[in-house]
Protein backbone atom coordinates (compact mmCIF):
# COMPACT_ATOMS: atom_id res chain seq x y z
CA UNK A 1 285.20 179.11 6.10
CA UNK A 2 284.57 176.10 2.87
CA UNK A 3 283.95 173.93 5.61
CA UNK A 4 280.86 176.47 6.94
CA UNK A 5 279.94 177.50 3.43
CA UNK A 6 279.28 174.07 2.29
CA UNK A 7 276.99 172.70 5.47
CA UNK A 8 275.38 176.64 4.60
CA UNK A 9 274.65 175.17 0.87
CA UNK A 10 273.57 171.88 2.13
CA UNK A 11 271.16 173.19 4.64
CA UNK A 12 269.65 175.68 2.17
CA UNK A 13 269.37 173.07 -0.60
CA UNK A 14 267.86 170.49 1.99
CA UNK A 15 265.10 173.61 3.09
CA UNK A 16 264.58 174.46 -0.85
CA UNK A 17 263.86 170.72 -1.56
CA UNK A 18 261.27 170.39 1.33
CA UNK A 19 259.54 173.84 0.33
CA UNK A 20 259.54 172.47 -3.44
CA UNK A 21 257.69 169.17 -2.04
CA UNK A 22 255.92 170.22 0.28
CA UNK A 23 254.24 173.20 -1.99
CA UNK A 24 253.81 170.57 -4.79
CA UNK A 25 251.77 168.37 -2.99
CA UNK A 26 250.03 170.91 -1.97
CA UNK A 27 249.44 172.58 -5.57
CA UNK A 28 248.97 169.15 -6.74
CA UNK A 29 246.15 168.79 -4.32
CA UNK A 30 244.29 172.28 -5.00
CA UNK A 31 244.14 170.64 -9.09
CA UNK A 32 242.49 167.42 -7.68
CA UNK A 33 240.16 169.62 -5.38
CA UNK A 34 239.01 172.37 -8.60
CA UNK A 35 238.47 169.11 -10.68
CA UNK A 36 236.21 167.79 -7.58
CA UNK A 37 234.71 170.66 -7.38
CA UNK A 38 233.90 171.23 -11.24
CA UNK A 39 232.38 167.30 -11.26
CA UNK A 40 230.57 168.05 -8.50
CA UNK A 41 228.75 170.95 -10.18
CA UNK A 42 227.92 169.40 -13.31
CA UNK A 43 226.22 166.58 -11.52
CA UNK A 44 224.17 169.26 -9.15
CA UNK A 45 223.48 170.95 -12.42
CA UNK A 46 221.51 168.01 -14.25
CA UNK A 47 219.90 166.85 -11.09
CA UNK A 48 218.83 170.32 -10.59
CA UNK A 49 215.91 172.34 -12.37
CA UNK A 50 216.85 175.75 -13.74
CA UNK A 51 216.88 178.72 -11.42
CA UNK A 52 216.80 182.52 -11.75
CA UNK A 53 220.12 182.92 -9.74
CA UNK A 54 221.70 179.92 -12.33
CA UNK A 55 220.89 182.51 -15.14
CA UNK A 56 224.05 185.69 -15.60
CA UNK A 57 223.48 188.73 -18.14
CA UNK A 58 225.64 190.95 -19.16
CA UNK A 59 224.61 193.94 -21.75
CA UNK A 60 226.14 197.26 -22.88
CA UNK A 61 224.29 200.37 -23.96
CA UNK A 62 225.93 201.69 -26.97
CA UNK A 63 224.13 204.64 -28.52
CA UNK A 64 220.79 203.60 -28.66
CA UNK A 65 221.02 199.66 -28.88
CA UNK A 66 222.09 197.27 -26.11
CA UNK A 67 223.74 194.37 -26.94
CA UNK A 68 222.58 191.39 -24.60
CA UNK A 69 224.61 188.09 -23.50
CA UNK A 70 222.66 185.29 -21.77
CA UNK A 71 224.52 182.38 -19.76
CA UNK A 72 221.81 180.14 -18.80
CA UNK A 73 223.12 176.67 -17.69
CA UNK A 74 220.70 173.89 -18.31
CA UNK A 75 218.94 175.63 -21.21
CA UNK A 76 219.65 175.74 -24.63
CA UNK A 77 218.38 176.98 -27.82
CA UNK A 78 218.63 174.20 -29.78
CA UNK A 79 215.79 171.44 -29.48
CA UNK A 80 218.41 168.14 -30.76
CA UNK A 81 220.90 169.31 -27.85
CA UNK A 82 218.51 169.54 -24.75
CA UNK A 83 217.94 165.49 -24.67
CA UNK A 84 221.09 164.67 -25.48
CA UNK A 85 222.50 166.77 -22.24
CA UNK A 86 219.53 166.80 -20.48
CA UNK A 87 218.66 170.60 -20.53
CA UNK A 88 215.40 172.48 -20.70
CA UNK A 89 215.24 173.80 -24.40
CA UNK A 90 213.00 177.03 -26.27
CA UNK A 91 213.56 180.92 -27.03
CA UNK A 92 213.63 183.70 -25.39
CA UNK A 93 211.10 186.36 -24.85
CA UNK A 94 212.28 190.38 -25.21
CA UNK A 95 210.33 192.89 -23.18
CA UNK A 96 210.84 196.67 -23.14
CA UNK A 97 209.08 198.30 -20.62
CA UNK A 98 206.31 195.68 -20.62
CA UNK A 99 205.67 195.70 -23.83
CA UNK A 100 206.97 192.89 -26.02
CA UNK A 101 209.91 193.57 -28.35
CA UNK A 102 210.99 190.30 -29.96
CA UNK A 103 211.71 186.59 -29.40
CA UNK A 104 215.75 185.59 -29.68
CA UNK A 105 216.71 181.93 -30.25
CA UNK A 106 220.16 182.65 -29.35
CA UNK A 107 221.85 183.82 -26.21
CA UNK A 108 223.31 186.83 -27.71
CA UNK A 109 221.32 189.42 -29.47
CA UNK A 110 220.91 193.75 -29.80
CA UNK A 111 217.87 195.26 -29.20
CA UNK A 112 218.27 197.96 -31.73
CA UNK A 113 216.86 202.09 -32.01
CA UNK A 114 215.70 202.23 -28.42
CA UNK A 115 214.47 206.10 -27.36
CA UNK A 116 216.22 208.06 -25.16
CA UNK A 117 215.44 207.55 -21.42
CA UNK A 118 215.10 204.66 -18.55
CA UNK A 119 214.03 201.83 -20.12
CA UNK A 120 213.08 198.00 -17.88
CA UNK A 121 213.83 194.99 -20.02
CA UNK A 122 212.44 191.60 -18.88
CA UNK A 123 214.07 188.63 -20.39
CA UNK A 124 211.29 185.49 -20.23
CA UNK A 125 212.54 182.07 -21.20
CA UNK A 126 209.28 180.33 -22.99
CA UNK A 127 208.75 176.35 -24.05
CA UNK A 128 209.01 175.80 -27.87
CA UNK A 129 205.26 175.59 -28.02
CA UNK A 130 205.11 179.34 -26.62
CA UNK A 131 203.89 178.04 -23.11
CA UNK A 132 205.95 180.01 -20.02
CA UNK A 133 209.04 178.46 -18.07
CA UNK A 134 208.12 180.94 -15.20
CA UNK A 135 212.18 181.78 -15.41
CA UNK A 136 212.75 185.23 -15.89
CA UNK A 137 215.58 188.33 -15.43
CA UNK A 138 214.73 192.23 -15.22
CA UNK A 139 217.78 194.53 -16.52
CA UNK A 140 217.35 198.74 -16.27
CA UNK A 141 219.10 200.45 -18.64
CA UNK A 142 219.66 204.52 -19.35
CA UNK A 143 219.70 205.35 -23.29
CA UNK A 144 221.19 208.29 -23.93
């Protein structure tokens, strides 16, 4: 019975050491590919003009105000940052319901004291000089 128990150890130990190898090459590999991957897109992403799909919002309605965030890669806000990564650089425009509301110069901002209802926001992303990117996102919210 030792004699079986210990080629039953020595087995298992020599399977555990090949699954431990053979799964850390392989996790070692999926790093190297998501670090490919991630170089990859930050060279498509300065050889690449600024898109409508590129651009992500995400808002809540609280009361009567929504609070807006903007995630617009290869734009920025900031005029000394756009040539020093290469990025498209002004302000945003704030619609509401096609009439305009205000201008942000940050990604995040709250349109405040909206009325009760259905409401269409258009986000348009304008040059410093006030001159049109032709980039722009529609959001629908429900005030209630």
């Amino acid at each position: 019975m030792n004699k079986s128990k210990g080629i039953l150890l020595a087995v298992s130990g020599f399977i555990l050491s090949i699954c431990l190898v053979v799964f850390g090459i392989n996790n070692n590999d999926r790093e190297k590919q998501r670090e490919f991957n991630y170089n990859e897109a930050v060279e498509a992403s300065s050889e690449y003009p600024l898109i409508e799909k590129d651009w992500a919002v995400n808002y809540r309605v609280k009361k009567q105000n929504i609070y807006v965030e903007n995630i617009i890669p290869g734009f920025t806000f900031q005029e000394n940052l756009s040539e020093e990564f290469n990025r498209l650089n002004g302000y945003m425009a704030v619609f509401v319901d096609g009439k305009w509301k205000m201008n942000a110069n940050q990604s995040i901002f709250i349109l405040k004291n909206l009325t009760e209802g259905k409401h269409k926001i258009t986000l348009q992303l304008k040059k410093k000089d006030g001159s049109d990117y032709g980039i722009k996102k529609h959001i629908f919210v429900n005030v209630r």
